[in-house]
C-alpha atoms as a PDB file:
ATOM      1  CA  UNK A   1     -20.133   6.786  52.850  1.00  0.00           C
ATOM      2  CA  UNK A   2     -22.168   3.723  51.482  1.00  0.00           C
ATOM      3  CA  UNK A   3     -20.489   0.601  50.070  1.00  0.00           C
ATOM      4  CA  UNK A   4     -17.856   0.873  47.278  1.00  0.00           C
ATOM      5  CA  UNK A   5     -16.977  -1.966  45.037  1.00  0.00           C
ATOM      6  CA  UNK A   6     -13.561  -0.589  44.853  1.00  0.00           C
ATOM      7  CA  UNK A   7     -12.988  -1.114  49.028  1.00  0.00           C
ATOM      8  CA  UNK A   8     -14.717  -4.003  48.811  1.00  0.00           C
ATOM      9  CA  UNK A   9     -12.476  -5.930  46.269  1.00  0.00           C
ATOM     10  CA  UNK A  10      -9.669  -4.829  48.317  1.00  0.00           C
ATOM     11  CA  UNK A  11     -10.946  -6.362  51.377  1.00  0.00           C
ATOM     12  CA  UNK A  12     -11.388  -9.562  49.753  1.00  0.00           C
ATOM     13  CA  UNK A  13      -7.910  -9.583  48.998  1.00  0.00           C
ATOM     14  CA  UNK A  14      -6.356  -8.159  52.035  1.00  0.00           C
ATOM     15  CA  UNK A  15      -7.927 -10.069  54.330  1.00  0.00           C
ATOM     16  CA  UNK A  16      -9.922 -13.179  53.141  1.00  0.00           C
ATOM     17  CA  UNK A  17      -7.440 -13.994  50.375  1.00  0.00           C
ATOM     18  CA  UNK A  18      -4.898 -13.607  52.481  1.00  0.00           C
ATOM     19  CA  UNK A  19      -5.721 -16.174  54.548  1.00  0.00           C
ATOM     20  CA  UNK A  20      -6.379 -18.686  52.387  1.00  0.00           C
ATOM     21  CA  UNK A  21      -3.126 -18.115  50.843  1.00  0.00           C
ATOM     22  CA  UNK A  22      -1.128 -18.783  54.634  1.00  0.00           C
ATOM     23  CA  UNK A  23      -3.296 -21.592  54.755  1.00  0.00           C
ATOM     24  CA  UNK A  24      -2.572 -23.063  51.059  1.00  0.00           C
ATOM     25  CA  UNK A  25      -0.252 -21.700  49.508  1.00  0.00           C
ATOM     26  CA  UNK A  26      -2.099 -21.492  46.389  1.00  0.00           C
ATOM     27  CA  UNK A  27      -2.783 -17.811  44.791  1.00  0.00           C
ATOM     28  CA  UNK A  28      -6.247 -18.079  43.405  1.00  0.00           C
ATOM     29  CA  UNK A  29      -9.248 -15.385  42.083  1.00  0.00           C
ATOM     30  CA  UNK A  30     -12.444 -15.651  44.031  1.00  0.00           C
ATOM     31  CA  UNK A  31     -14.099 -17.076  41.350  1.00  0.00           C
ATOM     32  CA  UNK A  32     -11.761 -19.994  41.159  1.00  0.00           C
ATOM     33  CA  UNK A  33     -12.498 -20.482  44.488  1.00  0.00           C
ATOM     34  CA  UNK A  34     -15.693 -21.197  44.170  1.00  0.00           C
ATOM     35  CA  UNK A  35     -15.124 -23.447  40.533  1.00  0.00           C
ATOM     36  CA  UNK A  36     -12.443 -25.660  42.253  1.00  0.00           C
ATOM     37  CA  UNK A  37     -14.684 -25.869  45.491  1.00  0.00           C
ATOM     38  CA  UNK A  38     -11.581 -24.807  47.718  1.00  0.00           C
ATOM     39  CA  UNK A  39     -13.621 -22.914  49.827  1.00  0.00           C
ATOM     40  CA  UNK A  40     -14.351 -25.696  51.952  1.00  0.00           C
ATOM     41  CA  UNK A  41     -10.307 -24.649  52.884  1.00  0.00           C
ATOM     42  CA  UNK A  42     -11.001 -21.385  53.497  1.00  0.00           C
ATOM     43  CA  UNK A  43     -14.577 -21.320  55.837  1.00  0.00           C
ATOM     44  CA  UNK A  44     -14.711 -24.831  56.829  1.00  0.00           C
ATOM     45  CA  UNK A  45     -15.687 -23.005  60.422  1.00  0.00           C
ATOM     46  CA  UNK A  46     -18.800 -20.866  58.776  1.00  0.00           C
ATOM     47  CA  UNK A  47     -20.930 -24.243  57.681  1.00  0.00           C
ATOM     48  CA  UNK A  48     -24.865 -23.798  58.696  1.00  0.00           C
ATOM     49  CA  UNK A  49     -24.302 -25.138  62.300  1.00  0.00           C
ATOM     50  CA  UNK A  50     -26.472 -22.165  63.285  1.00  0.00           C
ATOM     51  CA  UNK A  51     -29.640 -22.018  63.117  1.00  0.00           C
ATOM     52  CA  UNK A  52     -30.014 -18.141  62.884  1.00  0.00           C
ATOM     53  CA  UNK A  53     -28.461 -15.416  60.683  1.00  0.00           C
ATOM     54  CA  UNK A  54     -28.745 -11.897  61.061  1.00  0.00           C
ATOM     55  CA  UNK A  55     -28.406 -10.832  57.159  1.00  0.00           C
ATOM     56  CA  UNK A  56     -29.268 -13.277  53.937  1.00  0.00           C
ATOM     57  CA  UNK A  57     -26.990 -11.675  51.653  1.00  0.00           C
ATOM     58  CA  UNK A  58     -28.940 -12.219  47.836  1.00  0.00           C
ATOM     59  CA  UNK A  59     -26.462 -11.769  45.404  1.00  0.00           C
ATOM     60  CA  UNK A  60     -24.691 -13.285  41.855  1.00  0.00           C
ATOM     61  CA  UNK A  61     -22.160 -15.489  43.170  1.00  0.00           C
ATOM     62  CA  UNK A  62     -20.274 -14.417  39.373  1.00  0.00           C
ATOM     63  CA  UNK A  63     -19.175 -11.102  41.388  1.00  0.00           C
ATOM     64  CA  UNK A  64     -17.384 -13.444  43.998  1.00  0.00           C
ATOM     65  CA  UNK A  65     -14.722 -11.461  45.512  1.00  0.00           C
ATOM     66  CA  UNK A  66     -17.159  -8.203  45.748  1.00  0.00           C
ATOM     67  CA  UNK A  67     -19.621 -10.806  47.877  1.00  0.00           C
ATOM     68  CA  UNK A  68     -16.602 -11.438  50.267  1.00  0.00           C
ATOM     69  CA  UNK A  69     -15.741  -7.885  50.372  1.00  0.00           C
ATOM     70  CA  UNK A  70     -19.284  -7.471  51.453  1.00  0.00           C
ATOM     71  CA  UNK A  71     -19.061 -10.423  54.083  1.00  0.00           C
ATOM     72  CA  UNK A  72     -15.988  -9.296  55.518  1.00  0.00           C
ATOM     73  CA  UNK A  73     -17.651  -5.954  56.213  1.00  0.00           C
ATOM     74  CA  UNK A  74     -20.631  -7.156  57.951  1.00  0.00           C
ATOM     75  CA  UNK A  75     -19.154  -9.290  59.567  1.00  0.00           C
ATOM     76  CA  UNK A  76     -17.032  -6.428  61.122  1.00  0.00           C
ATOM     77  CA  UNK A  77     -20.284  -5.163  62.381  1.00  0.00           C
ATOM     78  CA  UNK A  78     -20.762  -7.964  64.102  1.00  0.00           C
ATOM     79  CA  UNK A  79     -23.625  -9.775  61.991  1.00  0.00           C
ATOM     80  CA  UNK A  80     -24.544 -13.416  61.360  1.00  0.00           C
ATOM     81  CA  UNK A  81     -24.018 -13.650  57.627  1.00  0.00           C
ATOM     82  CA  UNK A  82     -25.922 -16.342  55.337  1.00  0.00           C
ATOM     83  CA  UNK A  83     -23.807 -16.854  51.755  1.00  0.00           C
ATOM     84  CA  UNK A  84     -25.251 -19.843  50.201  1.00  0.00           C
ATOM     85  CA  UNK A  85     -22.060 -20.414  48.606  1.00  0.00           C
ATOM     86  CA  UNK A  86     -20.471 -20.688  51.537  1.00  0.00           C
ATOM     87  CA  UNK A  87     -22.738 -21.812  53.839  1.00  0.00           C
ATOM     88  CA  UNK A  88     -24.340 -24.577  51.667  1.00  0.00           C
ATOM     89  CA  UNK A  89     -21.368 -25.523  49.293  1.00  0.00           C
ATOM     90  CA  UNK A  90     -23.238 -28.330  47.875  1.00  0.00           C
ATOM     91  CA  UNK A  91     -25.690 -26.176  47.083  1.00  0.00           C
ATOM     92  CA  UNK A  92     -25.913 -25.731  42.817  1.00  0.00           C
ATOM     93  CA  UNK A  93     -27.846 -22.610  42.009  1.00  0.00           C
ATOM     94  CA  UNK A  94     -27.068 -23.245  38.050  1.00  0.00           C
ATOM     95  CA  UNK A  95     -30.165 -25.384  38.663  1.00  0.00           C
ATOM     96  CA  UNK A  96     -33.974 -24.241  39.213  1.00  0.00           C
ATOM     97  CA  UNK A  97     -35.364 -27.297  41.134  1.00  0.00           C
ATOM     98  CA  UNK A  98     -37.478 -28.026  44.094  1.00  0.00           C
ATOM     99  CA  UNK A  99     -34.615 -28.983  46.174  1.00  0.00           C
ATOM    100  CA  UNK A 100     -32.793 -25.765  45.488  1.00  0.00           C
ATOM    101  CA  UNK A 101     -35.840 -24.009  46.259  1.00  0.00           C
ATOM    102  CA  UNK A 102     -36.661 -25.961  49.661  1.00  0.00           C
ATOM    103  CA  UNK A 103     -33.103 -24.910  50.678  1.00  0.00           C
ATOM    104  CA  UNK A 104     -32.993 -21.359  50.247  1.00  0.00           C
ATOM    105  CA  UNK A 105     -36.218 -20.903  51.388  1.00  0.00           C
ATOM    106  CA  UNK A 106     -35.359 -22.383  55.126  1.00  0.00           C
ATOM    107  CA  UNK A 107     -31.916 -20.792  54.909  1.00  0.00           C
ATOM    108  CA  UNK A 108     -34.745 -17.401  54.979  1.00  0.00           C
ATOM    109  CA  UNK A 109     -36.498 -18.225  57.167  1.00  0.00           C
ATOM    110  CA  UNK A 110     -34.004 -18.968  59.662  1.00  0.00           C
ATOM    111  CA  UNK A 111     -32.398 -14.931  58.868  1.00  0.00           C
ATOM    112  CA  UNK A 112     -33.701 -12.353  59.978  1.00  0.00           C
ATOM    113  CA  UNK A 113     -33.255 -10.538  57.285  1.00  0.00           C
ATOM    114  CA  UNK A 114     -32.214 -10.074  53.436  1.00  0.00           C
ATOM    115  CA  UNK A 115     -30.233  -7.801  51.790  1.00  0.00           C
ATOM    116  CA  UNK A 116     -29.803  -7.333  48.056  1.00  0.00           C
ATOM    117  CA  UNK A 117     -26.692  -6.576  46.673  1.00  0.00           C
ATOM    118  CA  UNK A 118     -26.561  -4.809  43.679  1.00  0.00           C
ATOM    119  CA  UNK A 119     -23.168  -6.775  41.635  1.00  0.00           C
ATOM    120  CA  UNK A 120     -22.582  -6.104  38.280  1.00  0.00           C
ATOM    121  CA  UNK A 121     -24.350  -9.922  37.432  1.00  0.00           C
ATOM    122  CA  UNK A 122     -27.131  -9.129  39.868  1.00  0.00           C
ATOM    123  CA  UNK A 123     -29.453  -8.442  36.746  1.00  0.00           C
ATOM    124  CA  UNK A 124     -28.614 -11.834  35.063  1.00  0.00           C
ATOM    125  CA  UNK A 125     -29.691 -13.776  37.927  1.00  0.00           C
ATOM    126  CA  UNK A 126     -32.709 -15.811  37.776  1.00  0.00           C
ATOM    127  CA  UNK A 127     -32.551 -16.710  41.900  1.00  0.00           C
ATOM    128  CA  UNK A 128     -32.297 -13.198  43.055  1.00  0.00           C
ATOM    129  CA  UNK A 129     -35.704 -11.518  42.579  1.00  0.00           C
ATOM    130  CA  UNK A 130     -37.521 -14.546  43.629  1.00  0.00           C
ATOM    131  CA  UNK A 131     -35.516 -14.312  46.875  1.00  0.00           C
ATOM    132  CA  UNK A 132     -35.975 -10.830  47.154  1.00  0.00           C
ATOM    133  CA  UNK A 133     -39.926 -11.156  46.519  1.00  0.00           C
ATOM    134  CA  UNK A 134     -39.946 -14.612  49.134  1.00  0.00           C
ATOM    135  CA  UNK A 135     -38.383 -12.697  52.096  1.00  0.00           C
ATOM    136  CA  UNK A 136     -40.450  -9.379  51.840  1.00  0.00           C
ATOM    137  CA  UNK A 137     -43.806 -11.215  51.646  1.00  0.00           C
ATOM    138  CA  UNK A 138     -42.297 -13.880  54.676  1.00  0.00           C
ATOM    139  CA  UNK A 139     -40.896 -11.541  56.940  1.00  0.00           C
ATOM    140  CA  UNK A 140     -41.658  -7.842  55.069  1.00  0.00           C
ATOM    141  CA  UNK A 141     -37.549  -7.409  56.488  1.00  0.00           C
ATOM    142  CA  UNK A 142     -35.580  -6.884  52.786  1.00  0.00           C
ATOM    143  CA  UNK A 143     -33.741  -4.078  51.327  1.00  0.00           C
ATOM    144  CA  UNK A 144     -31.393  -3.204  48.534  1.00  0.00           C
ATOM    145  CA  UNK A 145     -27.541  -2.881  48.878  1.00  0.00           C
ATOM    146  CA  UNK A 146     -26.271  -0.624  46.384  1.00  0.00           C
ATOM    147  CA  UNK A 147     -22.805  -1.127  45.305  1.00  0.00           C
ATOM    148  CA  UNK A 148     -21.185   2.616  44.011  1.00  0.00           C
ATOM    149  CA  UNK A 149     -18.133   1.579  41.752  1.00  0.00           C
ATOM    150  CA  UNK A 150     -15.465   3.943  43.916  1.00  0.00           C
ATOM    151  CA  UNK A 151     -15.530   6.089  47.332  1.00  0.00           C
ATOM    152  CA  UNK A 152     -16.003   9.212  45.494  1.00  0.00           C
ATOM    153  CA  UNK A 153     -18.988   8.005  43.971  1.00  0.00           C
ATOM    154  CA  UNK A 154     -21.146   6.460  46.971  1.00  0.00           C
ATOM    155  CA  UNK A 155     -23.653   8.408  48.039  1.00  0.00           C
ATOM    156  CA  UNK A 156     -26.454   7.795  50.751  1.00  0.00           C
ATOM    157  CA  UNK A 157     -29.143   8.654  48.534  1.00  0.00           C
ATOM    158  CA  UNK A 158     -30.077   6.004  45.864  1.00  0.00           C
ATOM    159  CA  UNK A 159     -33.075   5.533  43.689  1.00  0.00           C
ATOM    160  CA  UNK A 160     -32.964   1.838  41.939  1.00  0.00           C
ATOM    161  CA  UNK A 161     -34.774   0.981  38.601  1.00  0.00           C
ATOM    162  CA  UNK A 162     -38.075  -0.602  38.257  1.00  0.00           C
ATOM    163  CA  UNK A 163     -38.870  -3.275  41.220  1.00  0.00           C
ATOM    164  CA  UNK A 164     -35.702  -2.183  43.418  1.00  0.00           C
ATOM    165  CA  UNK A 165     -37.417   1.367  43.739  1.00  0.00           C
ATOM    166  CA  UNK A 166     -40.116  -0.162  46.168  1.00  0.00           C
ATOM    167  CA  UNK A 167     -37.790  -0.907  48.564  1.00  0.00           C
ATOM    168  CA  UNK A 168     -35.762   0.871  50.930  1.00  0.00           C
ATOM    169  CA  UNK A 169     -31.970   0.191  51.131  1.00  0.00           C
ATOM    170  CA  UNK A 170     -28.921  -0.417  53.252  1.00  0.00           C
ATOM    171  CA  UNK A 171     -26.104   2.553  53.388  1.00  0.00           C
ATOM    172  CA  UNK A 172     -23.009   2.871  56.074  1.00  0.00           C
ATOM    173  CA  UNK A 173     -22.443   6.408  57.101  1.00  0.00           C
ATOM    174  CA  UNK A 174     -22.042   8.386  60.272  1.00  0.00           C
ATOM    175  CA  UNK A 175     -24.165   8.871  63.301  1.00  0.00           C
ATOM    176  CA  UNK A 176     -25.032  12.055  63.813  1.00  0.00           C
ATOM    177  CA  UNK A 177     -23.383  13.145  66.979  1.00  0.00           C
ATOM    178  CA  UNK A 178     -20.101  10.669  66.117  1.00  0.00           C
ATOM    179  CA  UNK A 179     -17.842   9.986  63.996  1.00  0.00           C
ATOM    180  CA  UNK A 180     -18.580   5.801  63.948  1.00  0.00           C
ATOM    181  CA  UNK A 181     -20.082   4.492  61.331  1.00  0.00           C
ATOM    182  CA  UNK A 182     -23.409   2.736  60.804  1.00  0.00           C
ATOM    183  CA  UNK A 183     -25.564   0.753  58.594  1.00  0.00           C
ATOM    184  CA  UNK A 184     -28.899   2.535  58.235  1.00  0.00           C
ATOM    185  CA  UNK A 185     -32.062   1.473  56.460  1.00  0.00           C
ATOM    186  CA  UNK A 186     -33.346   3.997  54.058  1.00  0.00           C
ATOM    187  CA  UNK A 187     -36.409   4.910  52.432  1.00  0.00           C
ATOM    188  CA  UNK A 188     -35.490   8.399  50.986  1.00  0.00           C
ATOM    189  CA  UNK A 189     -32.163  10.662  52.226  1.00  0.00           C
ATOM    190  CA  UNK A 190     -34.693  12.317  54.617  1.00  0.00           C
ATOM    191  CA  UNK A 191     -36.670   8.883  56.169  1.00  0.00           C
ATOM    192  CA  UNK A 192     -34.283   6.358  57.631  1.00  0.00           C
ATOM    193  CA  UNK A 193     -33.213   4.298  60.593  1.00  0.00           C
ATOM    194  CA  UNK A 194     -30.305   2.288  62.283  1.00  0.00           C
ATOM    195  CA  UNK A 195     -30.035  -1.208  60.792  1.00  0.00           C
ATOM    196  CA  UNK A 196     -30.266  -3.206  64.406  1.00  0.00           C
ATOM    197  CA  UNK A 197     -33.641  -1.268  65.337  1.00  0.00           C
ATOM    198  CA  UNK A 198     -34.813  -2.140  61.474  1.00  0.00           C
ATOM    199  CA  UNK A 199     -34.023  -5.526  62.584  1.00  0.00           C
ATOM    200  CA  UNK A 200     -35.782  -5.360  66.015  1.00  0.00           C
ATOM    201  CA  UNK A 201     -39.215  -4.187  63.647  1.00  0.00           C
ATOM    202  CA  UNK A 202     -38.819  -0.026  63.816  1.00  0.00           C
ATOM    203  CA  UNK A 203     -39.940   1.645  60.580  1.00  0.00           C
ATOM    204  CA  UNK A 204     -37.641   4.587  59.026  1.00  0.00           C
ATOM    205  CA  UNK A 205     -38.957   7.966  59.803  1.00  0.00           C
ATOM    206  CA  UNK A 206     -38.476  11.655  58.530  1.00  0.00           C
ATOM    207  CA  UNK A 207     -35.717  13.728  60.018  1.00  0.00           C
ATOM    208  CA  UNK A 208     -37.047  16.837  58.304  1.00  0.00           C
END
């Protein structure tokens, strides 16, 4: 039920790392990846050629391998994923400037949606609540992704701190008459709705 960090991490290694290893032969951490820019390696074949993503994943590119964990997993659900780090490598978010700024903001506009992960660094960022605060007021389509730290403690019913608690949030659980997982867009445990019809403009709604 909901996102782990602990599944996550492994995915990143399992699969993505993996990968890069056949293709290298180099044994790296994620966040040598990005330091050495090798990812250019490694996704070479997921550069901005599109102009549409499904999700813009917001996150603190210092929790690396949980932010491939996450795109691994979304991408298993078949969504257009937008990763600045990977999409725009040249891209330097160290830096506050106008050219930053113009980036990210077309890289929103051109998703259809954004999705806030909540990393351990996501606090430290300065990029992340503007992001979060741009896409709402552009599209009203952005909602929190809350990391638990192990399957045992994810839970579909979250409650973030200050400015996170106005949003709703992402979870993956069950449908109700299968056993295939979801994502679903939350406002409470009660009020909530599948991900794609979020997408398509449907509003949550009370199952009580």
């Amino acid at each position: 039920m909901s996102f782990n960090k602990q599944e996550l991490r492994q995915r990143a290694e399992t699969r993505v790392f993996s990968e890069f290893r056949k293709a290298t032969g180099a044994t790296v951490t994620a966040e040598e990846l990005i330091v050495k820019n090798n990812q250019t390696l490694l996704f070479e074949s997921q550069r901005s050629t599109e102009f549409e993503f499904d999700i813009f994943l917001s996150h603190s590119s210092e929790d690396a391998e949980t932010v491939l964990g996450i795109l691994e997993k979304l991408e298993g659900y078949g969504y257009r994923v937008y990763i600045d780090w990977i999409n725009d490598s040249s891209l330097d978010k160290r830096y506050v400037n106008q050219k930053n700024i113009d980036i990210l903001r077309a890289r929103m506009r051109q998703s259809k949606c954004l999705l806030f992960a909540t990393t351990e660094s996501y606090y430290k960022s300065v990029w992340m609540p503007w992001e979060l605060g741009f896409m709402d007021g552009e599209k009203g389509l952005a909602a929190i992704l809350p990391l638990f730290d192990k399957p045992e403690t994810a839970s579909d019913n979250y409650k973030g701190q200050e400015y996170l608690g106005s949003y709703p949030y992402c979870v993956e659980a069950q449908g109700q008459t299968t056993t295939k997982n979801f994502l679903w867009i939350c406002e409470t445990h009660d009020t909530y709705i599948r991900f794609d019809k979020w997408l398509n403009g449907d509003k949550p709604y009370s199952r009580k």
